[in-house]
Structures are given as C-alpha cells and as structure tokens.
PDB file of N, CA and C in Angstrom:
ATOM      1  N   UNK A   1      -8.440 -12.921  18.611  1.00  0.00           N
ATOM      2  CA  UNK A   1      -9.654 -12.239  18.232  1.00  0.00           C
ATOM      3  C   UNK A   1      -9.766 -10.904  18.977  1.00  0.00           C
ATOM      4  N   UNK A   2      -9.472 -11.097  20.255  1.00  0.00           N
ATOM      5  CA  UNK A   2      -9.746  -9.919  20.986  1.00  0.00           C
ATOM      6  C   UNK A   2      -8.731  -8.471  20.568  1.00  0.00           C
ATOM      7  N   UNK A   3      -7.772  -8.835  19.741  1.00  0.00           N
ATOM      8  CA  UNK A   3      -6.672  -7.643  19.331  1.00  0.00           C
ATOM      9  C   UNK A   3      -7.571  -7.209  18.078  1.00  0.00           C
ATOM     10  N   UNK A   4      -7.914  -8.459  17.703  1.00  0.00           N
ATOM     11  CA  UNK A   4      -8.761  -7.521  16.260  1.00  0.00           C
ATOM     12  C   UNK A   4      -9.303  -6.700  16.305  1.00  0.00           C
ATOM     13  N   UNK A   5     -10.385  -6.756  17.471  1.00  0.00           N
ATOM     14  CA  UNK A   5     -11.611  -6.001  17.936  1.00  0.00           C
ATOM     15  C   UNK A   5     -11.138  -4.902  18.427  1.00  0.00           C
ATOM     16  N   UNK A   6     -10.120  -5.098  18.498  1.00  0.00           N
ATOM     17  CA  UNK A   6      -9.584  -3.455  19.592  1.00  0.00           C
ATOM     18  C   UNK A   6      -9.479  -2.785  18.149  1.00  0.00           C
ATOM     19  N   UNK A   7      -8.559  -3.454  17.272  1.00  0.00           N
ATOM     20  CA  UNK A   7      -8.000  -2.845  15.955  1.00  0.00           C
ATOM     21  C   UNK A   7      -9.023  -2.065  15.691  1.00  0.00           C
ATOM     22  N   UNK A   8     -10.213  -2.761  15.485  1.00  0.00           N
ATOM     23  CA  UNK A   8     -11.370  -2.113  14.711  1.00  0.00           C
ATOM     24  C   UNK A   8     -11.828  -0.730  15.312  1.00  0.00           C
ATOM     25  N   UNK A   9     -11.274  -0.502  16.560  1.00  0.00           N
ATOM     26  CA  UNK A   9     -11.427   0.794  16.916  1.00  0.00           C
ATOM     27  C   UNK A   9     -11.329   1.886  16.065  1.00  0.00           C
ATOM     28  N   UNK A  10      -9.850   1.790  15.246  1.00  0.00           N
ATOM     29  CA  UNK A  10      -9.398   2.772  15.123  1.00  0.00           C
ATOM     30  C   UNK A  10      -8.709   2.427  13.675  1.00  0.00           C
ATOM     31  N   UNK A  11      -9.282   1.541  12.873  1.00  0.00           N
ATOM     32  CA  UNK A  11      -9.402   1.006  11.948  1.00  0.00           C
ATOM     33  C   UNK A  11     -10.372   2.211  10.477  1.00  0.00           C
ATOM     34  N   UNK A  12     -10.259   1.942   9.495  1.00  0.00           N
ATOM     35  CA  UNK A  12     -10.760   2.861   8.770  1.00  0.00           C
ATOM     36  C   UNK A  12     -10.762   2.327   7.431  1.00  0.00           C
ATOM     37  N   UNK A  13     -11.883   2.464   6.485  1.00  0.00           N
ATOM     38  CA  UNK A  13     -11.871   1.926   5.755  1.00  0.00           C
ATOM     39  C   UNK A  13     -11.857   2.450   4.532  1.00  0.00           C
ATOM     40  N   UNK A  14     -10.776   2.285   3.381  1.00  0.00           N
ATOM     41  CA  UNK A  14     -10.347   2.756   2.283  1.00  0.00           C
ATOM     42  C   UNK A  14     -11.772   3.111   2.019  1.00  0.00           C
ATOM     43  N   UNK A  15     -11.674   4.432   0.988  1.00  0.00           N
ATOM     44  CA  UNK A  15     -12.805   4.984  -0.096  1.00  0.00           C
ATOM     45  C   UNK A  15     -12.771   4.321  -1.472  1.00  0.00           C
ATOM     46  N   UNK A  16     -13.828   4.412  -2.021  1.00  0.00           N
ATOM     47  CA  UNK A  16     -13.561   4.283  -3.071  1.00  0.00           C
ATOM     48  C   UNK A  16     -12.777   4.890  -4.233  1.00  0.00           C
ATOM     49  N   UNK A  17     -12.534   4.148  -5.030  1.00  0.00           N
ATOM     50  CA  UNK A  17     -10.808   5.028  -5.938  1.00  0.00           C
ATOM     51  C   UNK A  17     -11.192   3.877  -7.280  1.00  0.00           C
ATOM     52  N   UNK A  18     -11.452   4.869  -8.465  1.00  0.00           N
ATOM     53  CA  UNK A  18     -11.619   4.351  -9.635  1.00  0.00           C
ATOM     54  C   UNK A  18     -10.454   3.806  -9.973  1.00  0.00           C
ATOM     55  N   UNK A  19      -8.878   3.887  -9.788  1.00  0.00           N
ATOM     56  CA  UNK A  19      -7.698   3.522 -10.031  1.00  0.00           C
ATOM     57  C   UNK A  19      -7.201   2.268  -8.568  1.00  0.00           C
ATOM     58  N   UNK A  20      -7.576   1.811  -8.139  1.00  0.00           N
ATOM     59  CA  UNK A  20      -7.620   1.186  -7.311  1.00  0.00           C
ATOM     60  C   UNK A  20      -6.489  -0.199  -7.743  1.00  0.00           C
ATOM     61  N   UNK A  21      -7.057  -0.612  -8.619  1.00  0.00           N
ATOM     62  CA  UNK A  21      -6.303  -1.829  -9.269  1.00  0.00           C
ATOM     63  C   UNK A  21      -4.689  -1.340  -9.769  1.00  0.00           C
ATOM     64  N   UNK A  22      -4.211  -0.407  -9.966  1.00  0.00           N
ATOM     65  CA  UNK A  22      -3.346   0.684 -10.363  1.00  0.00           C
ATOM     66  C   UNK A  22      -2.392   0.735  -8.942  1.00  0.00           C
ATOM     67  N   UNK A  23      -2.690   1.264  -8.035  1.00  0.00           N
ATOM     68  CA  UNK A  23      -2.864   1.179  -6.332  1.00  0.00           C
ATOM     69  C   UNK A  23      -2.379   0.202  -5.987  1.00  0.00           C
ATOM     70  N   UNK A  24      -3.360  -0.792  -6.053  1.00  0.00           N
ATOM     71  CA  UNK A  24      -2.787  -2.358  -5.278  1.00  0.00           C
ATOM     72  C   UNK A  24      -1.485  -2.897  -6.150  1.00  0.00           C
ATOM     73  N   UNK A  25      -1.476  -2.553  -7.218  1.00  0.00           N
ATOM     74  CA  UNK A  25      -0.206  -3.357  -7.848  1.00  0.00           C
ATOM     75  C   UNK A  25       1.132  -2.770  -7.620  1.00  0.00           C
ATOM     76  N   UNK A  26       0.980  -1.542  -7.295  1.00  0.00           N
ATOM     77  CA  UNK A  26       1.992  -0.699  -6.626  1.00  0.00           C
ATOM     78  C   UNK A  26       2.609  -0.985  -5.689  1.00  0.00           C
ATOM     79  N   UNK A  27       1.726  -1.437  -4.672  1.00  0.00           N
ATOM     80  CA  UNK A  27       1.779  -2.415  -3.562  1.00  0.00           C
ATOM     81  C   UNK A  27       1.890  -3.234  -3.492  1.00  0.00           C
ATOM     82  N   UNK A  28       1.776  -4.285  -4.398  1.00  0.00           N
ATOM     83  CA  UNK A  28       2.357  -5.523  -4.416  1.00  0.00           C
ATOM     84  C   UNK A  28       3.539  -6.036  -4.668  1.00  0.00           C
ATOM     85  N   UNK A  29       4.138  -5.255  -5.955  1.00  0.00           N
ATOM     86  CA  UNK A  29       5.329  -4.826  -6.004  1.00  0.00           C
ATOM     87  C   UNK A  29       6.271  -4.584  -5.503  1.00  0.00           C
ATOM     88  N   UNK A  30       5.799  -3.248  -4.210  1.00  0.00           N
ATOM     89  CA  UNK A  30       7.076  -2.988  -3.573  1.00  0.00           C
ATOM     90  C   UNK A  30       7.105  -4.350  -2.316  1.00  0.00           C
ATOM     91  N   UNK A  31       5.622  -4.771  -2.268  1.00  0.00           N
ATOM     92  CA  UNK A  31       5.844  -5.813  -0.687  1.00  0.00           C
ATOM     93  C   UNK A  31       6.801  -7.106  -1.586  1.00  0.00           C
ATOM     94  N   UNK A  32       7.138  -7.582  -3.049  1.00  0.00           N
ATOM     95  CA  UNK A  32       7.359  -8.536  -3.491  1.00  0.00           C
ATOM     96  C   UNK A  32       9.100  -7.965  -3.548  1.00  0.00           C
ATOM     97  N   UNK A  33       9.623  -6.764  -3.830  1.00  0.00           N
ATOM     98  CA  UNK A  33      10.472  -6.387  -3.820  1.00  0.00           C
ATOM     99  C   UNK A  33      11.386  -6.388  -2.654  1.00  0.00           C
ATOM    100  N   UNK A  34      10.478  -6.185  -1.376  1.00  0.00           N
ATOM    101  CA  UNK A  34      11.115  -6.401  -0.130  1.00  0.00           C
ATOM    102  C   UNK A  34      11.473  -7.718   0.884  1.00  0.00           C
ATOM    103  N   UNK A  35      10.094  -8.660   0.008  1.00  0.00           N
ATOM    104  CA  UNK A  35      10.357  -9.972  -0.023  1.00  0.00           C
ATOM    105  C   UNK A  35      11.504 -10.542  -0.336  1.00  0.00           C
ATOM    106  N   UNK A  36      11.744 -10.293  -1.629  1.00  0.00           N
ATOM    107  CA  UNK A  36      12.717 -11.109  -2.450  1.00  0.00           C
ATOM    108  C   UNK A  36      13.918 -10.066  -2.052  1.00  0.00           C
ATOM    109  N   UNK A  37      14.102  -9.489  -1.264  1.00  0.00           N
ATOM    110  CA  UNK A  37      15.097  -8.468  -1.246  1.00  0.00           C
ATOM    111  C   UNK A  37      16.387  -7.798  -2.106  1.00  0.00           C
ATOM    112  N   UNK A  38      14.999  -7.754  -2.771  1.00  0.00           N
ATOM    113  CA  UNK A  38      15.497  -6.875  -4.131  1.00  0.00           C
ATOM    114  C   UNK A  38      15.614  -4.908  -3.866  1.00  0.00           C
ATOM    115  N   UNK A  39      14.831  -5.108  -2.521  1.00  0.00           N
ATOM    116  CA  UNK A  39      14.769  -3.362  -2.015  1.00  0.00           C
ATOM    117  C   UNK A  39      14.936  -3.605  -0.664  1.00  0.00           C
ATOM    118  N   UNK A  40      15.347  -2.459  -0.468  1.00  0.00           N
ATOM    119  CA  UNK A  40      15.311  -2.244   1.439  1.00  0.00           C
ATOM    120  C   UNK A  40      13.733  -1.967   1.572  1.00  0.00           C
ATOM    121  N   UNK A  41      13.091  -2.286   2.888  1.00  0.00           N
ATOM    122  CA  UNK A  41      11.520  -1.715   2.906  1.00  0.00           C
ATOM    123  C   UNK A  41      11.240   0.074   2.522  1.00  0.00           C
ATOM    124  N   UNK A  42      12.447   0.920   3.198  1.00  0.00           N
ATOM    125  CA  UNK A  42      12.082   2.190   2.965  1.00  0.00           C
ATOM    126  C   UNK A  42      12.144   2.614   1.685  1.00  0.00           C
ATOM    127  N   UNK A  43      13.123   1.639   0.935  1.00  0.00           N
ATOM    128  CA  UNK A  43      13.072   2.779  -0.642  1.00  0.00           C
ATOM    129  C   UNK A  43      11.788   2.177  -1.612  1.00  0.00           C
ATOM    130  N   UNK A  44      10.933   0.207  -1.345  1.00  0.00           N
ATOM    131  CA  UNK A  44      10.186   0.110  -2.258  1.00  0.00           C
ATOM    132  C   UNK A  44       9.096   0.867  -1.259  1.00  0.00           C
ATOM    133  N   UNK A  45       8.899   1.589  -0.028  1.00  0.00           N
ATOM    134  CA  UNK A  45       7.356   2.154   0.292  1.00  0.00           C
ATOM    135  C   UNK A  45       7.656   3.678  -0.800  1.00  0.00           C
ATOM    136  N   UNK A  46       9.058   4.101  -0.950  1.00  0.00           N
ATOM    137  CA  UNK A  46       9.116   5.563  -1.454  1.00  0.00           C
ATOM    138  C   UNK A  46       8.453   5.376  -2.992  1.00  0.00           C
ATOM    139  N   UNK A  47       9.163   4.345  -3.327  1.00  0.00           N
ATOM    140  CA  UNK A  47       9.280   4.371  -4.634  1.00  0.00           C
ATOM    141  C   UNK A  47       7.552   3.938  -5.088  1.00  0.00           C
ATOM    142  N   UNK A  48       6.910   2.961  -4.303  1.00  0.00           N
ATOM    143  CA  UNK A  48       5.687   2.991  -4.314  1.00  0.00           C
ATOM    144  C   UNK A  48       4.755   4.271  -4.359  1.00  0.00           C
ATOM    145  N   UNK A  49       5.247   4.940  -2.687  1.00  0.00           N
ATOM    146  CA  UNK A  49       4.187   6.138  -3.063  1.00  0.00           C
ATOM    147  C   UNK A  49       4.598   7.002  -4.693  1.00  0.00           C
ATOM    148  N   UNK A  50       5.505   7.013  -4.919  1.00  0.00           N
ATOM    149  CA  UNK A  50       5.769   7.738  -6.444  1.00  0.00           C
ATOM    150  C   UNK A  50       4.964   7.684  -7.076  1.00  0.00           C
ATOM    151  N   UNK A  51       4.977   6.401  -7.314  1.00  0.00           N
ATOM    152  CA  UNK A  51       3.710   5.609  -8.428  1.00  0.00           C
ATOM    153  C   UNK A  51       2.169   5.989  -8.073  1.00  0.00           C
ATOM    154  N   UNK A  52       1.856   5.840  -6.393  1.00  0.00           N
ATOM    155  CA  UNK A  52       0.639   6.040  -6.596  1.00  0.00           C
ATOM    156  C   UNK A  52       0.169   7.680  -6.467  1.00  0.00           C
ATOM    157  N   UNK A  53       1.420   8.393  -6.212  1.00  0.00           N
ATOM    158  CA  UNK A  53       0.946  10.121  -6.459  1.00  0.00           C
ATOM    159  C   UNK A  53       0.702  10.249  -7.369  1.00  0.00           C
ATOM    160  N   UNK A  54       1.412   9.957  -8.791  1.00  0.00           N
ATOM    161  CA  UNK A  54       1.178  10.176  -9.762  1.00  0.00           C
ATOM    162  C   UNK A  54      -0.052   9.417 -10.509  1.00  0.00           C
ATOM    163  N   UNK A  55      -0.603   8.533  -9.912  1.00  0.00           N
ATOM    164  CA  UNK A  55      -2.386   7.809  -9.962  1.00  0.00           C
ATOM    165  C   UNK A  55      -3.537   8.433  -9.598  1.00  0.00           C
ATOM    166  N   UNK A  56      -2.839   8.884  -8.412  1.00  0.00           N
ATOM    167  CA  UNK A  56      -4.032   9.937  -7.696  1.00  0.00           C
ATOM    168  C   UNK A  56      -4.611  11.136  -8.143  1.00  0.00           C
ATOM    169  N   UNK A  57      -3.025  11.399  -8.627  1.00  0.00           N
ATOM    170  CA  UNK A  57      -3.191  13.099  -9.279  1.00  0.00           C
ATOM    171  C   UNK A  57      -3.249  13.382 -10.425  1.00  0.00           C
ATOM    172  N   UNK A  58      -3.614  11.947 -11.313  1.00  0.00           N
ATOM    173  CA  UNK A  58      -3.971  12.455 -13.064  1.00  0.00           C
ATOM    174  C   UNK A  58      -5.346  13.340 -12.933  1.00  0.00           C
TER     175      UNK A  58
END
C-alpha cells in the first residue's frame, strides 16, 4: 500500500478522449502481442503508438 501512495504522487490522470475505446484496443493488442510473443515489446509499443497518432490526429 505504502508504494501506491507514493505512486500517487506523481501519478496523473488520463483526460478525457472521445476515441478512447479506439486507444485502449491499441493497447491491448500490442500488450496481447507481447504476451503471446508474437512481437518483441519495442516494436508492438511502436506499432501501437502508429495507431493511436493517427486517432488522435483525425
């Protein structure tokens, strides 16, 4: 408990984002990809942010 509380220091909390659901699946993806090691971690976070630049920035 006590690490949490520190966390929360410096902790921050997402905004709101009408594409959000768009976002998380992006992310789920690449964490399921790195799971099943179907990706190395660095290429599904790249290949993730891809997806969600192009969410952000329609």
């Amino acid at each position: 408990m006590k690490t949490f509380t520190e966390q929360l220091n410096y902790a921050k909390a997402r905004g709101p984002l009408a594409e959000w659901p768009e976002v998380s699946d992006a992310i789920s993806l690449a964490f399921n990809q790195v799971m099943t090691g179907e990706k190395a971690p660095k290429d599904a976070a790249d290949a993730a942010q891809q997806v969600i630049d192009g969410i952000v920035t329609k």
